[in-house]
PDB file of N, CA and C in Angstrom:
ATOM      1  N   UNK A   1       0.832  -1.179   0.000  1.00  0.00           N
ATOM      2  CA  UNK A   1       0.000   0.000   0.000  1.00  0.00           C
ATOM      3  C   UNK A   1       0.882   1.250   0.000  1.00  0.00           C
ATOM      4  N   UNK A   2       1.531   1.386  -0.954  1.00  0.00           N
ATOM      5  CA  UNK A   2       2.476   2.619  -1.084  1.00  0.00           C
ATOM      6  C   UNK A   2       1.595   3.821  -1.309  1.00  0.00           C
ATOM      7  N   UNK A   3       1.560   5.004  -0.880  1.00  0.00           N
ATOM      8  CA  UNK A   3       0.494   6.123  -1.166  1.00  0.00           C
ATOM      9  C   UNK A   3      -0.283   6.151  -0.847  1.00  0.00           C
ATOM     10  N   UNK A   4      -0.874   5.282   0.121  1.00  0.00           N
ATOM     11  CA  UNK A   4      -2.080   5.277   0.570  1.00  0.00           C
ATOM     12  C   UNK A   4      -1.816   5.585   2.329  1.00  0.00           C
ATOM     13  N   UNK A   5      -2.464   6.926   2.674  1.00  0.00           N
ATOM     14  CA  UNK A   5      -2.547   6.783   4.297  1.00  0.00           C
ATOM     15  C   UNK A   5      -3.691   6.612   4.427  1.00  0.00           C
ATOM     16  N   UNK A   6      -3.710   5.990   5.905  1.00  0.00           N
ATOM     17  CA  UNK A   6      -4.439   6.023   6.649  1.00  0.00           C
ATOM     18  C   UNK A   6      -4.608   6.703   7.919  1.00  0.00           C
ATOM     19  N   UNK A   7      -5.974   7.128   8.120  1.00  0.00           N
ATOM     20  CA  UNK A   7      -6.132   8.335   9.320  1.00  0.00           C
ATOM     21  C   UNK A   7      -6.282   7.255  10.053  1.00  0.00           C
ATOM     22  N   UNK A   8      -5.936   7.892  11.421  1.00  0.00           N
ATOM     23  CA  UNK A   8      -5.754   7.279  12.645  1.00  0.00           C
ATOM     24  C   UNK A   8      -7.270   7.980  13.491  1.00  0.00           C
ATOM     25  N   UNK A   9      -7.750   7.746  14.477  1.00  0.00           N
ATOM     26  CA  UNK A   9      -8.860   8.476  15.096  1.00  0.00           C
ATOM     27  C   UNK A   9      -7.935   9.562  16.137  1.00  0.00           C
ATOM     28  N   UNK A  10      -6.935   9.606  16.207  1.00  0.00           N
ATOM     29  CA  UNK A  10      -6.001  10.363  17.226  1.00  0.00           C
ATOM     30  C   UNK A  10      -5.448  11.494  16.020  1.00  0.00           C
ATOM     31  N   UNK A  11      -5.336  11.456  15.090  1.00  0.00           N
ATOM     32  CA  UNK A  11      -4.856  12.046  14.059  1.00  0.00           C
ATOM     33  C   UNK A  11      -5.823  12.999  13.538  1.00  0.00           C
ATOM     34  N   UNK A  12      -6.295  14.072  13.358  1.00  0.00           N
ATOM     35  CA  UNK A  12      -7.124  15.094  12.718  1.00  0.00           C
ATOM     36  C   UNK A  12      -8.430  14.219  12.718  1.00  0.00           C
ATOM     37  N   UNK A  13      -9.713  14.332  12.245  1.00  0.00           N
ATOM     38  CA  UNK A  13     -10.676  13.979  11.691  1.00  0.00           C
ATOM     39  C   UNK A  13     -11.507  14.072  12.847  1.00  0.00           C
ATOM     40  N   UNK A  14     -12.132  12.759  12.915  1.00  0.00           N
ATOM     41  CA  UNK A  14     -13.587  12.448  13.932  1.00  0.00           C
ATOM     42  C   UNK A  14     -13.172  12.628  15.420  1.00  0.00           C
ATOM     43  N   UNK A  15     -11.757  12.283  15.521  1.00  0.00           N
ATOM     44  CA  UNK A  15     -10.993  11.773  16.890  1.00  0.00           C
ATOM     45  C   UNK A  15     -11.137  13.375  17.847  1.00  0.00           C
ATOM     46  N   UNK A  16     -10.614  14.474  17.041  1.00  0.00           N
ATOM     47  CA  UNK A  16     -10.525  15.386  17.683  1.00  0.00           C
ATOM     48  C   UNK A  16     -11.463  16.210  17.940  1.00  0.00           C
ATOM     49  N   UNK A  17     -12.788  15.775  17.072  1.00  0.00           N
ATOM     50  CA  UNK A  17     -14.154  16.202  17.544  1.00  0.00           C
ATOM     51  C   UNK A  17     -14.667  15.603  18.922  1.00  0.00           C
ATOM     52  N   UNK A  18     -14.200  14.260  18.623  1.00  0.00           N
ATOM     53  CA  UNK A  18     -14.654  13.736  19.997  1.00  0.00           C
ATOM     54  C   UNK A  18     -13.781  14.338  20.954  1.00  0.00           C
ATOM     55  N   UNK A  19     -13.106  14.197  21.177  1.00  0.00           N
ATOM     56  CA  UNK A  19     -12.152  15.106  22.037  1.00  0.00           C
ATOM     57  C   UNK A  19     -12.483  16.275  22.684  1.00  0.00           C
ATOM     58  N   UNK A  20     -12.895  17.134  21.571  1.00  0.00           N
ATOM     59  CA  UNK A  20     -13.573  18.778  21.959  1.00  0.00           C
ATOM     60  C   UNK A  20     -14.790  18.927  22.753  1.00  0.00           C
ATOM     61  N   UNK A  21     -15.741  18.016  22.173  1.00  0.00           N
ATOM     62  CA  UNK A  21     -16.936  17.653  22.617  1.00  0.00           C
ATOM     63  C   UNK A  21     -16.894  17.471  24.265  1.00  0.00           C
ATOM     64  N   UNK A  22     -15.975  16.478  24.483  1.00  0.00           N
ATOM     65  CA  UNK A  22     -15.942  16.174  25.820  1.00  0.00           C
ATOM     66  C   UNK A  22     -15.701  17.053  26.473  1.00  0.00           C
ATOM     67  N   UNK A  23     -13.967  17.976  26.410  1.00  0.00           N
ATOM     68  CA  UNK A  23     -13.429  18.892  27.130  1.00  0.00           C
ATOM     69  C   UNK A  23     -14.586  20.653  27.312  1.00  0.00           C
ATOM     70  N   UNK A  24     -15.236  20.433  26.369  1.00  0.00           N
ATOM     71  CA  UNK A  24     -16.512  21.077  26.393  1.00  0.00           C
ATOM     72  C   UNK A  24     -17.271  21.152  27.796  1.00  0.00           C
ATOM     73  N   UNK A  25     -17.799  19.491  27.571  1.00  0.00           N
ATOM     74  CA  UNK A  25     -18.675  19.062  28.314  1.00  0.00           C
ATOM     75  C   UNK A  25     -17.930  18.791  29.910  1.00  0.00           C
ATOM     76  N   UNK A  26     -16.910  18.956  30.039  1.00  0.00           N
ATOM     77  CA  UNK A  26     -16.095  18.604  31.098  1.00  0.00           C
ATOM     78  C   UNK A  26     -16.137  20.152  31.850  1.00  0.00           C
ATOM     79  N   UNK A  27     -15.765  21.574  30.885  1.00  0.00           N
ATOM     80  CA  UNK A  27     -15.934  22.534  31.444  1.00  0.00           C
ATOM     81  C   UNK A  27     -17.023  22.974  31.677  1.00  0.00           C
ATOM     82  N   UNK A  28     -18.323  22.349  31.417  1.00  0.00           N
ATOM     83  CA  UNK A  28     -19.116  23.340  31.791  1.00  0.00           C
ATOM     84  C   UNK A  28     -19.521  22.444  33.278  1.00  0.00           C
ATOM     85  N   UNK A  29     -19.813  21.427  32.941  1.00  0.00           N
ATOM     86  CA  UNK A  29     -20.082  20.220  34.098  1.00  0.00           C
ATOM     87  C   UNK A  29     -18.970  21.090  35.298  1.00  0.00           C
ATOM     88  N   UNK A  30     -17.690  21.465  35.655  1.00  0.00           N
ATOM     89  CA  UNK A  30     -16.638  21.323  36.431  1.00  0.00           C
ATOM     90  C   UNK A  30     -17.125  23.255  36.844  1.00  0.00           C
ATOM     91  N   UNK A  31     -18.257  24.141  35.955  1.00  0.00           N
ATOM     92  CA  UNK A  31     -18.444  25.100  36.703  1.00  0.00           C
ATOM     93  C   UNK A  31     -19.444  25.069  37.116  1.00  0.00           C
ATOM     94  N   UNK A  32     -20.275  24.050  36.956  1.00  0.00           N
ATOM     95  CA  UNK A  32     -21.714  24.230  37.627  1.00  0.00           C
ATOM     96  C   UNK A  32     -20.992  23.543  38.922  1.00  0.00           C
ATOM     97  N   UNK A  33     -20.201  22.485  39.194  1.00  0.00           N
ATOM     98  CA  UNK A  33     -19.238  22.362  40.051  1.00  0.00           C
ATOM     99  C   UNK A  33     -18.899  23.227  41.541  1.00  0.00           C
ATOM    100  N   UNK A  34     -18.161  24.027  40.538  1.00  0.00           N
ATOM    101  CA  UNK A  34     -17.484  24.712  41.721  1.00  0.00           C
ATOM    102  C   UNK A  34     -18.234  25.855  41.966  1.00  0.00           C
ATOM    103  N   UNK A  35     -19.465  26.518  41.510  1.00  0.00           N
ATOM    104  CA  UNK A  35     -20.154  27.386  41.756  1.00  0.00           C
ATOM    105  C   UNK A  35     -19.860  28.685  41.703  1.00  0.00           C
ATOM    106  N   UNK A  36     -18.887  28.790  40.042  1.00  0.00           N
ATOM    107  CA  UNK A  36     -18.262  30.026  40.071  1.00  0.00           C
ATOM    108  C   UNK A  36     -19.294  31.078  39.550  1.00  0.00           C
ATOM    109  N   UNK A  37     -19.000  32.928  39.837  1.00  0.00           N
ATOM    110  CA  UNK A  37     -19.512  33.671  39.538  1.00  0.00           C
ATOM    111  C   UNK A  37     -20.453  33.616  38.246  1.00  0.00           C
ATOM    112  N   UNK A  38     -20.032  33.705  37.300  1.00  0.00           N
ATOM    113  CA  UNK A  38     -20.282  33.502  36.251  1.00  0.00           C
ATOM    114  C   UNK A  38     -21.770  32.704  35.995  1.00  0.00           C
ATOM    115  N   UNK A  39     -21.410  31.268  36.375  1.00  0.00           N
ATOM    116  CA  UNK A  39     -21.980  30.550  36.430  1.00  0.00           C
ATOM    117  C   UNK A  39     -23.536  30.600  37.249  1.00  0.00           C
ATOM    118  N   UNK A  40     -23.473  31.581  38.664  1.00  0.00           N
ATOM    119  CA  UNK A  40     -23.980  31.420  39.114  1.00  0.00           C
ATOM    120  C   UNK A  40     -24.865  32.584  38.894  1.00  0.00           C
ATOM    121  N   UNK A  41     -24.539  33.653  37.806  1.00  0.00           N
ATOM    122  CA  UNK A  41     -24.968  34.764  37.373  1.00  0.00           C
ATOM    123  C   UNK A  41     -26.007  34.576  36.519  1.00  0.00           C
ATOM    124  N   UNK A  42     -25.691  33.299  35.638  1.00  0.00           N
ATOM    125  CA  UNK A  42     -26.400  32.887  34.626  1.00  0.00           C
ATOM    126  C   UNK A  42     -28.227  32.433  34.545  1.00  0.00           C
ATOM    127  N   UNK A  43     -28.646  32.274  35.749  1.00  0.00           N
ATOM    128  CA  UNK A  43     -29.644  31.855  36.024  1.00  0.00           C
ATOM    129  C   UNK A  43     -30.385  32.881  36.013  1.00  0.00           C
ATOM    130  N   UNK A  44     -30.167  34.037  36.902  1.00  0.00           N
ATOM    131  CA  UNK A  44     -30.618  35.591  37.052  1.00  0.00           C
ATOM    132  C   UNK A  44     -31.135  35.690  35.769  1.00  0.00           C
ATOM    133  N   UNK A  45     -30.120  36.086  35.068  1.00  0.00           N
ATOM    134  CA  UNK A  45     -30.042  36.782  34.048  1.00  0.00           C
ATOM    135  C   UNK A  45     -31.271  36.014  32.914  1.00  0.00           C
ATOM    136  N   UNK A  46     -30.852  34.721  33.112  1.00  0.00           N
ATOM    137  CA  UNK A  46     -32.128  34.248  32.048  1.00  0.00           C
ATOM    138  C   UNK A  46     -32.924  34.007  32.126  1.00  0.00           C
ATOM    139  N   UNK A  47     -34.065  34.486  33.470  1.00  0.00           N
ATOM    140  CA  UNK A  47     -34.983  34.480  34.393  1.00  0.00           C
ATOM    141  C   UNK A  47     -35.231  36.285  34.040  1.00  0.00           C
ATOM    142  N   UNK A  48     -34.573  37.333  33.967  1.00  0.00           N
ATOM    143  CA  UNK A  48     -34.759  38.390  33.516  1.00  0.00           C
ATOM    144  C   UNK A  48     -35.279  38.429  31.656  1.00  0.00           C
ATOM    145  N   UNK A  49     -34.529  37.882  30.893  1.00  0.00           N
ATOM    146  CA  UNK A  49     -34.791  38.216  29.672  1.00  0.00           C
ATOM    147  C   UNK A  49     -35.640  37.061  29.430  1.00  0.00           C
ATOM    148  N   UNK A  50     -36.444  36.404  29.857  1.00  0.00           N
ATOM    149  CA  UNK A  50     -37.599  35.905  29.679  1.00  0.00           C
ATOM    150  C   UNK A  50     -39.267  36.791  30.288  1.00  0.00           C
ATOM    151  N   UNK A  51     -38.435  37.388  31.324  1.00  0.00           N
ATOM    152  CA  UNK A  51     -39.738  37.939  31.735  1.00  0.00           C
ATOM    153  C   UNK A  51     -39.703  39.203  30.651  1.00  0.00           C
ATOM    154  N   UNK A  52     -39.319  39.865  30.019  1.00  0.00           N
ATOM    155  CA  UNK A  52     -38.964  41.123  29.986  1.00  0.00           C
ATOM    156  C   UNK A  52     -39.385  40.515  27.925  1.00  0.00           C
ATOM    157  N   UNK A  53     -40.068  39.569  27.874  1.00  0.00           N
ATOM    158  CA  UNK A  53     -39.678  38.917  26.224  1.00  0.00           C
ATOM    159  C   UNK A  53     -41.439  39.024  26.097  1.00  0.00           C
ATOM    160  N   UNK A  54     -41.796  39.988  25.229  1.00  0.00           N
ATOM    161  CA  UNK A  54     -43.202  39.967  24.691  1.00  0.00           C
ATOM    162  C   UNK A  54     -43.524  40.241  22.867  1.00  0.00           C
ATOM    163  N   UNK A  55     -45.066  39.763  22.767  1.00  0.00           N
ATOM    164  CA  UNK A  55     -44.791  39.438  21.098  1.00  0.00           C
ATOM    165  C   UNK A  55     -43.974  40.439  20.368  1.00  0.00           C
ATOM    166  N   UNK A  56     -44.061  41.793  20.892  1.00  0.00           N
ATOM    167  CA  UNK A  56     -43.260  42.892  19.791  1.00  0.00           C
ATOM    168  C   UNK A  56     -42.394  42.970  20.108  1.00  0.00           C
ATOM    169  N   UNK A  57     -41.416  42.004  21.132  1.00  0.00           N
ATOM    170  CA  UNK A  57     -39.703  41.993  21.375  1.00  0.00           C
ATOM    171  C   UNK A  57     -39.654  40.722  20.688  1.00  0.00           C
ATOM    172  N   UNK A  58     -40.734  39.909  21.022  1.00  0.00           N
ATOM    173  CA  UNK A  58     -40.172  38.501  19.925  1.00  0.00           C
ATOM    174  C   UNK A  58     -40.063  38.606  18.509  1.00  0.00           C
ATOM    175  N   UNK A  59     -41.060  39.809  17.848  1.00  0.00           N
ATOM    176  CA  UNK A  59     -40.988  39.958  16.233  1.00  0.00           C
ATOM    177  C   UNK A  59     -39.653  41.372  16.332  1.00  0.00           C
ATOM    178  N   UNK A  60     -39.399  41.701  16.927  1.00  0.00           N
ATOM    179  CA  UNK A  60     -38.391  42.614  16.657  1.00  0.00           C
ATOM    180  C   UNK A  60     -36.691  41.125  16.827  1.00  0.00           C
ATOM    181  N   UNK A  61     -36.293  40.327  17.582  1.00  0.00           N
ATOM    182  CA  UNK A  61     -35.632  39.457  17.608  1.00  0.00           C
ATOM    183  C   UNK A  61     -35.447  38.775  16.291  1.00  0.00           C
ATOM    184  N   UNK A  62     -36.515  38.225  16.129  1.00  0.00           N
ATOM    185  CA  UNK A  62     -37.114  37.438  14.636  1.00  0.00           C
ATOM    186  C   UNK A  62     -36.182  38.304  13.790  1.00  0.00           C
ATOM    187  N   UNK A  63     -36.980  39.604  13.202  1.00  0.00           N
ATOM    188  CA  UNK A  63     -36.510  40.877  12.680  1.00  0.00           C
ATOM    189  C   UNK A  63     -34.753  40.748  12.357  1.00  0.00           C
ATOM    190  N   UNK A  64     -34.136  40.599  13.520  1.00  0.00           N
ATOM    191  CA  UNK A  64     -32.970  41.231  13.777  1.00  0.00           C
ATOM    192  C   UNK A  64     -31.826  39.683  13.484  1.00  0.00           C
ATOM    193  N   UNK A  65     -32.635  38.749  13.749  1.00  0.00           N
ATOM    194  CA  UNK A  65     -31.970  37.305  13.022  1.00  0.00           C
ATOM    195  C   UNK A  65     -32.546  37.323  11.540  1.00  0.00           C
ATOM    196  N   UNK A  66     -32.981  37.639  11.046  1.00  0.00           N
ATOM    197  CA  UNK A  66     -33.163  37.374   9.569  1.00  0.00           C
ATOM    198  C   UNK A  66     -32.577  37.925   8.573  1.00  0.00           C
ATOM    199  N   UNK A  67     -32.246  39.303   9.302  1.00  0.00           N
ATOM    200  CA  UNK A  67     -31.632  40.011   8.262  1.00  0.00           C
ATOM    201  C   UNK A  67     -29.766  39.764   8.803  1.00  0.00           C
ATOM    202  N   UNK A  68     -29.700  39.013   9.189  1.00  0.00           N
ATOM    203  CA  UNK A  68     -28.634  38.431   9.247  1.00  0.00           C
ATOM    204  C   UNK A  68     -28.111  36.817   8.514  1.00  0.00           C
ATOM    205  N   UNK A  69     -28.978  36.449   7.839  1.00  0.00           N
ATOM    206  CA  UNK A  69     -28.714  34.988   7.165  1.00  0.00           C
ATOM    207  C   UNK A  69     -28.464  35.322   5.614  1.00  0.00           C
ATOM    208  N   UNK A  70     -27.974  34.346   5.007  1.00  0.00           N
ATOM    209  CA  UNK A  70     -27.072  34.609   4.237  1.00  0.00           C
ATOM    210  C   UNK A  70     -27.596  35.182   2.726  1.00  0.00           C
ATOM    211  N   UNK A  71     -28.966  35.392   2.470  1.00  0.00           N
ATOM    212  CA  UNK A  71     -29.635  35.499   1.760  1.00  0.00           C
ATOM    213  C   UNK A  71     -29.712  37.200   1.180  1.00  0.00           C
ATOM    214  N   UNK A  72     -29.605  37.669   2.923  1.00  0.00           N
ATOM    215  CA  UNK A  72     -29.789  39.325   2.932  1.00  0.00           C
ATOM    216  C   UNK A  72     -28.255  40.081   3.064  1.00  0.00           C
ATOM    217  N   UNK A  73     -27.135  39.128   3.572  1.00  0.00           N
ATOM    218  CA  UNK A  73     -25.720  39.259   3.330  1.00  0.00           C
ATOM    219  C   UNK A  73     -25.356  39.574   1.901  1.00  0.00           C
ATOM    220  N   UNK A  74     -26.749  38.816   0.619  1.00  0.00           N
ATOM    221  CA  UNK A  74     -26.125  39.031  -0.647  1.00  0.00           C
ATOM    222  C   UNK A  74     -26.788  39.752  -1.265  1.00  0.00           C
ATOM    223  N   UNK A  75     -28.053  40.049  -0.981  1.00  0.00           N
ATOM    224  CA  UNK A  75     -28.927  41.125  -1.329  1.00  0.00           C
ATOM    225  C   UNK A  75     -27.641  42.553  -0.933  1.00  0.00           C
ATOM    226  N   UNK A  76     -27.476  42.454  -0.124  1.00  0.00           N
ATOM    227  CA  UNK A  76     -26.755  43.927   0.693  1.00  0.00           C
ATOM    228  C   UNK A  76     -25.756  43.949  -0.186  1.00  0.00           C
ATOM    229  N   UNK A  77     -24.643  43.217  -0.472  1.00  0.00           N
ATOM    230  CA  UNK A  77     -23.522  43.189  -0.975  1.00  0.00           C
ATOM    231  C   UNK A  77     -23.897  43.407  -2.513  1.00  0.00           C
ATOM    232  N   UNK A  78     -24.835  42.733  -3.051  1.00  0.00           N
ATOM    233  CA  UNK A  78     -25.220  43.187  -4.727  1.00  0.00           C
ATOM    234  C   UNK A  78     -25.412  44.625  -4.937  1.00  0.00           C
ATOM    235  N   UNK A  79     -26.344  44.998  -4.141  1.00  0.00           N
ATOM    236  CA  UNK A  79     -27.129  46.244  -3.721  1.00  0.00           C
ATOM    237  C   UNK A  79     -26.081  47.380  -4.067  1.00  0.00           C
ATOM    238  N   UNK A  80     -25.235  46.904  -2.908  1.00  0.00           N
ATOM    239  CA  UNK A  80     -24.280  48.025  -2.085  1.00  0.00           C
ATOM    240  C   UNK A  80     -22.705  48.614  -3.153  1.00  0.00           C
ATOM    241  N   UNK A  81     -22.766  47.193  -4.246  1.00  0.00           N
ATOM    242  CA  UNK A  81     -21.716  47.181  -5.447  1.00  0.00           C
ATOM    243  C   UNK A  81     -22.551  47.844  -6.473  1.00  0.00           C
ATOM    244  N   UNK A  82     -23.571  47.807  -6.714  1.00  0.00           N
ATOM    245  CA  UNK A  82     -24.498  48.389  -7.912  1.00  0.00           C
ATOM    246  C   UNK A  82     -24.703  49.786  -7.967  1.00  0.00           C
ATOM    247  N   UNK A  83     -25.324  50.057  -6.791  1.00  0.00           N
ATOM    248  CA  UNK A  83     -25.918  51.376  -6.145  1.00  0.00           C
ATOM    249  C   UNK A  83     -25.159  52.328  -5.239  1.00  0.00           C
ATOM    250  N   UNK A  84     -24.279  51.755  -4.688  1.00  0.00           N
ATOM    251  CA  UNK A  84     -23.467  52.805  -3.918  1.00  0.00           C
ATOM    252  C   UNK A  84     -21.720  52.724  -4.799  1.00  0.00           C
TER     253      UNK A  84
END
Protein backbone atom coordinates (compact mmCIF):
# COMPACT_ATOMS: atom_id res chain seq x y z
CA UNK A 1 0.00 0.00 0.00
CA UNK A 2 2.48 2.62 -1.08
CA UNK A 3 0.49 6.12 -1.17
CA UNK A 4 -2.08 5.28 0.57
CA UNK A 5 -2.55 6.78 4.30
CA UNK A 6 -4.44 6.02 6.65
CA UNK A 7 -6.13 8.33 9.32
CA UNK A 8 -5.75 7.28 12.65
CA UNK A 9 -8.86 8.48 15.10
CA UNK A 10 -6.00 10.36 17.23
CA UNK A 11 -4.86 12.05 14.06
CA UNK A 12 -7.12 15.09 12.72
CA UNK A 13 -10.68 13.98 11.69
CA UNK A 14 -13.59 12.45 13.93
CA UNK A 15 -10.99 11.77 16.89
CA UNK A 16 -10.52 15.39 17.68
CA UNK A 17 -14.15 16.20 17.54
CA UNK A 18 -14.65 13.74 20.00
CA UNK A 19 -12.15 15.11 22.04
CA UNK A 20 -13.57 18.78 21.96
CA UNK A 21 -16.94 17.65 22.62
CA UNK A 22 -15.94 16.17 25.82
CA UNK A 23 -13.43 18.89 27.13
CA UNK A 24 -16.51 21.08 26.39
CA UNK A 25 -18.68 19.06 28.31
CA UNK A 26 -16.09 18.60 31.10
CA UNK A 27 -15.93 22.53 31.44
CA UNK A 28 -19.12 23.34 31.79
CA UNK A 29 -20.08 20.22 34.10
CA UNK A 30 -16.64 21.32 36.43
CA UNK A 31 -18.44 25.10 36.70
CA UNK A 32 -21.71 24.23 37.63
CA UNK A 33 -19.24 22.36 40.05
CA UNK A 34 -17.48 24.71 41.72
CA UNK A 35 -20.15 27.39 41.76
CA UNK A 36 -18.26 30.03 40.07
CA UNK A 37 -19.51 33.67 39.54
CA UNK A 38 -20.28 33.50 36.25
CA UNK A 39 -21.98 30.55 36.43
CA UNK A 40 -23.98 31.42 39.11
CA UNK A 41 -24.97 34.76 37.37
CA UNK A 42 -26.40 32.89 34.63
CA UNK A 43 -29.64 31.85 36.02
CA UNK A 44 -30.62 35.59 37.05
CA UNK A 45 -30.04 36.78 34.05
CA UNK A 46 -32.13 34.25 32.05
CA UNK A 47 -34.98 34.48 34.39
CA UNK A 48 -34.76 38.39 33.52
CA UNK A 49 -34.79 38.22 29.67
CA UNK A 50 -37.60 35.91 29.68
CA UNK A 51 -39.74 37.94 31.74
CA UNK A 52 -38.96 41.12 29.99
CA UNK A 53 -39.68 38.92 26.22
CA UNK A 54 -43.20 39.97 24.69
CA UNK A 55 -44.79 39.44 21.10
CA UNK A 56 -43.26 42.89 19.79
CA UNK A 57 -39.70 41.99 21.38
CA UNK A 58 -40.17 38.50 19.93
CA UNK A 59 -40.99 39.96 16.23
CA UNK A 60 -38.39 42.61 16.66
CA UNK A 61 -35.63 39.46 17.61
CA UNK A 62 -37.11 37.44 14.64
CA UNK A 63 -36.51 40.88 12.68
CA UNK A 64 -32.97 41.23 13.78
CA UNK A 65 -31.97 37.31 13.02
CA UNK A 66 -33.16 37.37 9.57
CA UNK A 67 -31.63 40.01 8.26
CA UNK A 68 -28.63 38.43 9.25
CA UNK A 69 -28.71 34.99 7.16
CA UNK A 70 -27.07 34.61 4.24
CA UNK A 71 -29.63 35.50 1.76
CA UNK A 72 -29.79 39.33 2.93
CA UNK A 73 -25.72 39.26 3.33
CA UNK A 74 -26.13 39.03 -0.65
CA UNK A 75 -28.93 41.12 -1.33
CA UNK A 76 -26.75 43.93 0.69
CA UNK A 77 -23.52 43.19 -0.98
CA UNK A 78 -25.22 43.19 -4.73
CA UNK A 79 -27.13 46.24 -3.72
CA UNK A 80 -24.28 48.02 -2.09
CA UNK A 81 -21.72 47.18 -5.45
CA UNK A 82 -24.50 48.39 -7.91
CA UNK A 83 -25.92 51.38 -6.14
CA UNK A 84 -23.47 52.80 -3.92
Amino acid sequence: MVGKSKKKWGVGGIGNNIRSGGDCVGLVVDNYLDSEGLTMADRPINQLIVSLRTPLLNKLMLLMTLTGNWQMNQFGAVFWQRYC
